[in-house]
N, C-alpha and C. Protein backbone atom coordinates (compact mmCIF):
# COMPACT_ATOMS: atom_id res chain seq x y z
N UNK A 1 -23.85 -23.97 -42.73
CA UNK A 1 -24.57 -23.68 -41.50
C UNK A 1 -24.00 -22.40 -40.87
N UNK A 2 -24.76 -21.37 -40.02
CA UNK A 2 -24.42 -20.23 -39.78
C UNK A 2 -23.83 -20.19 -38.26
N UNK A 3 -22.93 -20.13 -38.06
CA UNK A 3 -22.65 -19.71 -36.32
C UNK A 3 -23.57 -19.10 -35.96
N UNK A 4 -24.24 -18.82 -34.41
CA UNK A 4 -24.81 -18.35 -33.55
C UNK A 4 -23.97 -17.50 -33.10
N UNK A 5 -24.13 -16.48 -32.63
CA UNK A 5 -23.62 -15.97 -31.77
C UNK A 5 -23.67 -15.80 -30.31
N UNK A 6 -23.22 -15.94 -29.42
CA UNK A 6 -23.81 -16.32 -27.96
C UNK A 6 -23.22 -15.43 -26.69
N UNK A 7 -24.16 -14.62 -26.34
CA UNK A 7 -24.15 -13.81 -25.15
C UNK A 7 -24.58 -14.90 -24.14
N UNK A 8 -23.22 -14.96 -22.90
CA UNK A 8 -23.91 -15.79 -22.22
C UNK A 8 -23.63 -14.90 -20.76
N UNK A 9 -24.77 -15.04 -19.96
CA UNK A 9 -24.85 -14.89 -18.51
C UNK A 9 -24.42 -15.65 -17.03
N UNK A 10 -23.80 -15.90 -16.74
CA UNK A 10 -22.86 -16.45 -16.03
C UNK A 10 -22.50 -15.89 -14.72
N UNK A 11 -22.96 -16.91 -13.59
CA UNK A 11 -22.90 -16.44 -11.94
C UNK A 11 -21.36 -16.89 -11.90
N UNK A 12 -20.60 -15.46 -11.20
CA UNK A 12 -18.96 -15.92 -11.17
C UNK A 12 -18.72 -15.19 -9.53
N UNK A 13 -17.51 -15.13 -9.10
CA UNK A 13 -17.58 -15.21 -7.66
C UNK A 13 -17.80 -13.52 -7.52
N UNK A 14 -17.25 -12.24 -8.45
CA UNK A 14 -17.46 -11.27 -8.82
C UNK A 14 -19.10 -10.34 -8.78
N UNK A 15 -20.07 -11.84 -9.24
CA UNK A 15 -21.55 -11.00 -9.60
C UNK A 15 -21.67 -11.55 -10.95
N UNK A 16 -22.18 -11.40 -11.94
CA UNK A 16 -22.88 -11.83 -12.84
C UNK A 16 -21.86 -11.54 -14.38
N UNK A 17 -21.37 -12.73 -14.80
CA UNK A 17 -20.42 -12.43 -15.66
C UNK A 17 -20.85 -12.27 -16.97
N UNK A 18 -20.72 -11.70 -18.32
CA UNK A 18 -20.97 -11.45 -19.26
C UNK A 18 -19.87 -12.39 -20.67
N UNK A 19 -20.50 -13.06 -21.40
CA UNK A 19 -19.63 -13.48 -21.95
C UNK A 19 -20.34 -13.77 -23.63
N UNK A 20 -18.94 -13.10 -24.35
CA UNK A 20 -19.43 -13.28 -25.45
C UNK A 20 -18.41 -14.51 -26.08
N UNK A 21 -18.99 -15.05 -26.59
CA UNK A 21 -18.49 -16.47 -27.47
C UNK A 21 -17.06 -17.18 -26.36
N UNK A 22 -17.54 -17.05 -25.11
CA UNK A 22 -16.52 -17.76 -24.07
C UNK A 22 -15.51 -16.78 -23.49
N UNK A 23 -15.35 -15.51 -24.24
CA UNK A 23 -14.87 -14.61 -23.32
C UNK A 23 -15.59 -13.16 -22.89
N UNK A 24 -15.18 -13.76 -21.26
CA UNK A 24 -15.72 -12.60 -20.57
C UNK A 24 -15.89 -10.83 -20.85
N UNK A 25 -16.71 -10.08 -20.83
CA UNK A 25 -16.47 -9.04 -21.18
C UNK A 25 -17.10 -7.84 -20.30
N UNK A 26 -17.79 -8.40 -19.35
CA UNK A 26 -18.37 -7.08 -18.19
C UNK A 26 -18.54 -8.21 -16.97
N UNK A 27 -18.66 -7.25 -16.13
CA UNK A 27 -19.24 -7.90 -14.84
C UNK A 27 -20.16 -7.13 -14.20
N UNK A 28 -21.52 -7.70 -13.66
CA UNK A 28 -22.59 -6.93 -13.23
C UNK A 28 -23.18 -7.32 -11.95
N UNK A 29 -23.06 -6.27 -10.55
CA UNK A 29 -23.67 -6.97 -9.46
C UNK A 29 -25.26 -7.46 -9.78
N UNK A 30 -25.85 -6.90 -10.40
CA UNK A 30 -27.34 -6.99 -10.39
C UNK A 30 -27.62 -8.03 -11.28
N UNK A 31 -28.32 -9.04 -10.82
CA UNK A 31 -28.82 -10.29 -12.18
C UNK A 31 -29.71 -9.35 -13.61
N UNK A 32 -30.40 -7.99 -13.17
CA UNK A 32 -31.51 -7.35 -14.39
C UNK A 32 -30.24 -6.75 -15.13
N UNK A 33 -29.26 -5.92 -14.38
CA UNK A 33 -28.27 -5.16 -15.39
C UNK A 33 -27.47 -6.21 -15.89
N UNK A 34 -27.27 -7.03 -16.00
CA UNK A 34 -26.67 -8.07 -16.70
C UNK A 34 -27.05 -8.32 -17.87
N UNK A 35 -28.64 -8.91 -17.64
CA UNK A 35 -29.23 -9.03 -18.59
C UNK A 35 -29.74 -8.12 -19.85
N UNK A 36 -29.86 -6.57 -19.27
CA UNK A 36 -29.93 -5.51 -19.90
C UNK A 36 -28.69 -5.35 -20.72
N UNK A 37 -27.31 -5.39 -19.85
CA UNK A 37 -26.20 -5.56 -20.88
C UNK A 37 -25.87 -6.18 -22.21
N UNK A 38 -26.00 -7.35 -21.73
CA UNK A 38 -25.98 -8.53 -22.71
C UNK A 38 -27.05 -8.38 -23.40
N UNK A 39 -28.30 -8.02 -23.44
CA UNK A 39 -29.26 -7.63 -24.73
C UNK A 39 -28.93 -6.77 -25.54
N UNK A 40 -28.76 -5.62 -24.96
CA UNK A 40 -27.83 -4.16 -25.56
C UNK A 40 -27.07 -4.40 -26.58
N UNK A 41 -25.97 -5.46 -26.23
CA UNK A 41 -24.99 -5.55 -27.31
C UNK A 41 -25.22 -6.66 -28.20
N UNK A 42 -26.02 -7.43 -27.87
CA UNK A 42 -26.90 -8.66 -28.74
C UNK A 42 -27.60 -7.78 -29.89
N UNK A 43 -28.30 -6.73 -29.37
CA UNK A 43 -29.10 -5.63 -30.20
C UNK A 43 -28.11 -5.54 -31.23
N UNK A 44 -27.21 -4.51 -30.68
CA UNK A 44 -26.04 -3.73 -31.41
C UNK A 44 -25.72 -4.70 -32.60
N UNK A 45 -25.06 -5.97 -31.78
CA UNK A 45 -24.37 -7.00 -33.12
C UNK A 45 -25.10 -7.52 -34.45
N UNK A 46 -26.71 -7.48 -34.13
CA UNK A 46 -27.41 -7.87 -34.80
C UNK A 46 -27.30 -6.96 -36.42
N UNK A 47 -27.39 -5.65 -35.89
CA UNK A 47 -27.17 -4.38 -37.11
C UNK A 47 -26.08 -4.22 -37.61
N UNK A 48 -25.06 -5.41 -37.02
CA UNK A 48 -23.52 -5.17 -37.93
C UNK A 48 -22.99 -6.07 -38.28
N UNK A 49 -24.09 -7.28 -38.15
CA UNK A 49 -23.69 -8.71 -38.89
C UNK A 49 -24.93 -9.33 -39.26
N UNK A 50 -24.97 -10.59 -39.92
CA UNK A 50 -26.13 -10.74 -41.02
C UNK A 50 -25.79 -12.63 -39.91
N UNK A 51 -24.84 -12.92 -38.93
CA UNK A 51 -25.16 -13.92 -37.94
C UNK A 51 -26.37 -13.84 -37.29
N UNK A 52 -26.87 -15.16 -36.75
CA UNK A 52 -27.75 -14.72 -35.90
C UNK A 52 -27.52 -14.18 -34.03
N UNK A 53 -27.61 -13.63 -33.28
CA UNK A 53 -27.55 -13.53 -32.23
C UNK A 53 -28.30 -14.00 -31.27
N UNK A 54 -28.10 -14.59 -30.01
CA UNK A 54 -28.55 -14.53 -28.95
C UNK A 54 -27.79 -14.58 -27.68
N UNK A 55 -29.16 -14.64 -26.68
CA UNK A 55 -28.59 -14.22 -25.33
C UNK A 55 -28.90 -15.63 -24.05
N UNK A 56 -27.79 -16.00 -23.74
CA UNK A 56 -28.46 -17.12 -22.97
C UNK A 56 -27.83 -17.28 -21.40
N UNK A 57 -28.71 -17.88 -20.44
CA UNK A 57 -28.19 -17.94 -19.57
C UNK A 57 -28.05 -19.09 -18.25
N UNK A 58 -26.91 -19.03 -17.32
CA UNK A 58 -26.62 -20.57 -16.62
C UNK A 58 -27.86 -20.99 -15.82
N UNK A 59 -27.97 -21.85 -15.19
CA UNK A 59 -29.24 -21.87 -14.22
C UNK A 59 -29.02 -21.68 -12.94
N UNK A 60 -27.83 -20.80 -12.63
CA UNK A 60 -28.11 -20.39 -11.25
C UNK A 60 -29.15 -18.52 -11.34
N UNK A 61 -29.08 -18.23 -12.85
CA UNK A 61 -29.75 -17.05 -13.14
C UNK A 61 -30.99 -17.59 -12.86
N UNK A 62 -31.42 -18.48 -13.78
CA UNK A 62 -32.87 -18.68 -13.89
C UNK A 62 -33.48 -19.04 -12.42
N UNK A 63 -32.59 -19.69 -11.48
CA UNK A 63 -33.34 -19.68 -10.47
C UNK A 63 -33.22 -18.37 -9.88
N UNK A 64 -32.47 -17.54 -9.86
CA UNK A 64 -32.25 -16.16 -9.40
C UNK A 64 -33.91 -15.80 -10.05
N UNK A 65 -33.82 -14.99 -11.36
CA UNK A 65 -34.80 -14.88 -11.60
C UNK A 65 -36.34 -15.24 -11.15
N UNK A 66 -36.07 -16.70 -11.13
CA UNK A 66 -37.40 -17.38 -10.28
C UNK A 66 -38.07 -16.28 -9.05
N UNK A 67 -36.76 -16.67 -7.81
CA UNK A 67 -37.17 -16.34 -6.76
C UNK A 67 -37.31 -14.37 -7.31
N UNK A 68 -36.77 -13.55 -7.80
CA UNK A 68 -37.71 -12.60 -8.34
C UNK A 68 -38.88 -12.16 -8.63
N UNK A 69 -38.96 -13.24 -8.80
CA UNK A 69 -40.70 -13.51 -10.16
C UNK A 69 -41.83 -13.45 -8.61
N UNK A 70 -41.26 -14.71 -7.33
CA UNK A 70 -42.11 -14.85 -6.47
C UNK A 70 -41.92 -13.82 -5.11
N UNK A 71 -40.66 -13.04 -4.94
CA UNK A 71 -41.04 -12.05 -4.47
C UNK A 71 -42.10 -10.71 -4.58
């Protein structure tokens, strides 16, 4: 079976934490540049490993996001 790889998005007291496979690696005030981050290098990893990648995130994003969506 293949590991995943896992970009995860994460509300920390900082702003929006970045984490790859449990360790942190950026911090972003903005919930979109976060997410832009963490795709970026999801992209990147994809072309230098034959794992699969993805990008996932806690649910204080998704409700972030939400109220986005309805502004």
């Amino acid at each position: 079976m293949t590991e995943i790889i896992d970009y995860h998005i994460a509300d920390t007291s900082d702003g929006w934490g970045i984490f790859r496979e449990g360790m942190q690696i950026a911090v972003r005030k903005d919930p979109a540049d976060a997410i832009a981050f963490a795709n970026f290098f999801a992209d990147r990893e994809t072309l230098a490993t034959r794992q699969p990648v993805m990008v996932s995130a806690d649910s204080c994003l998704h409700r972030m996001l939400g109220l986005l969506r309805a502004a």
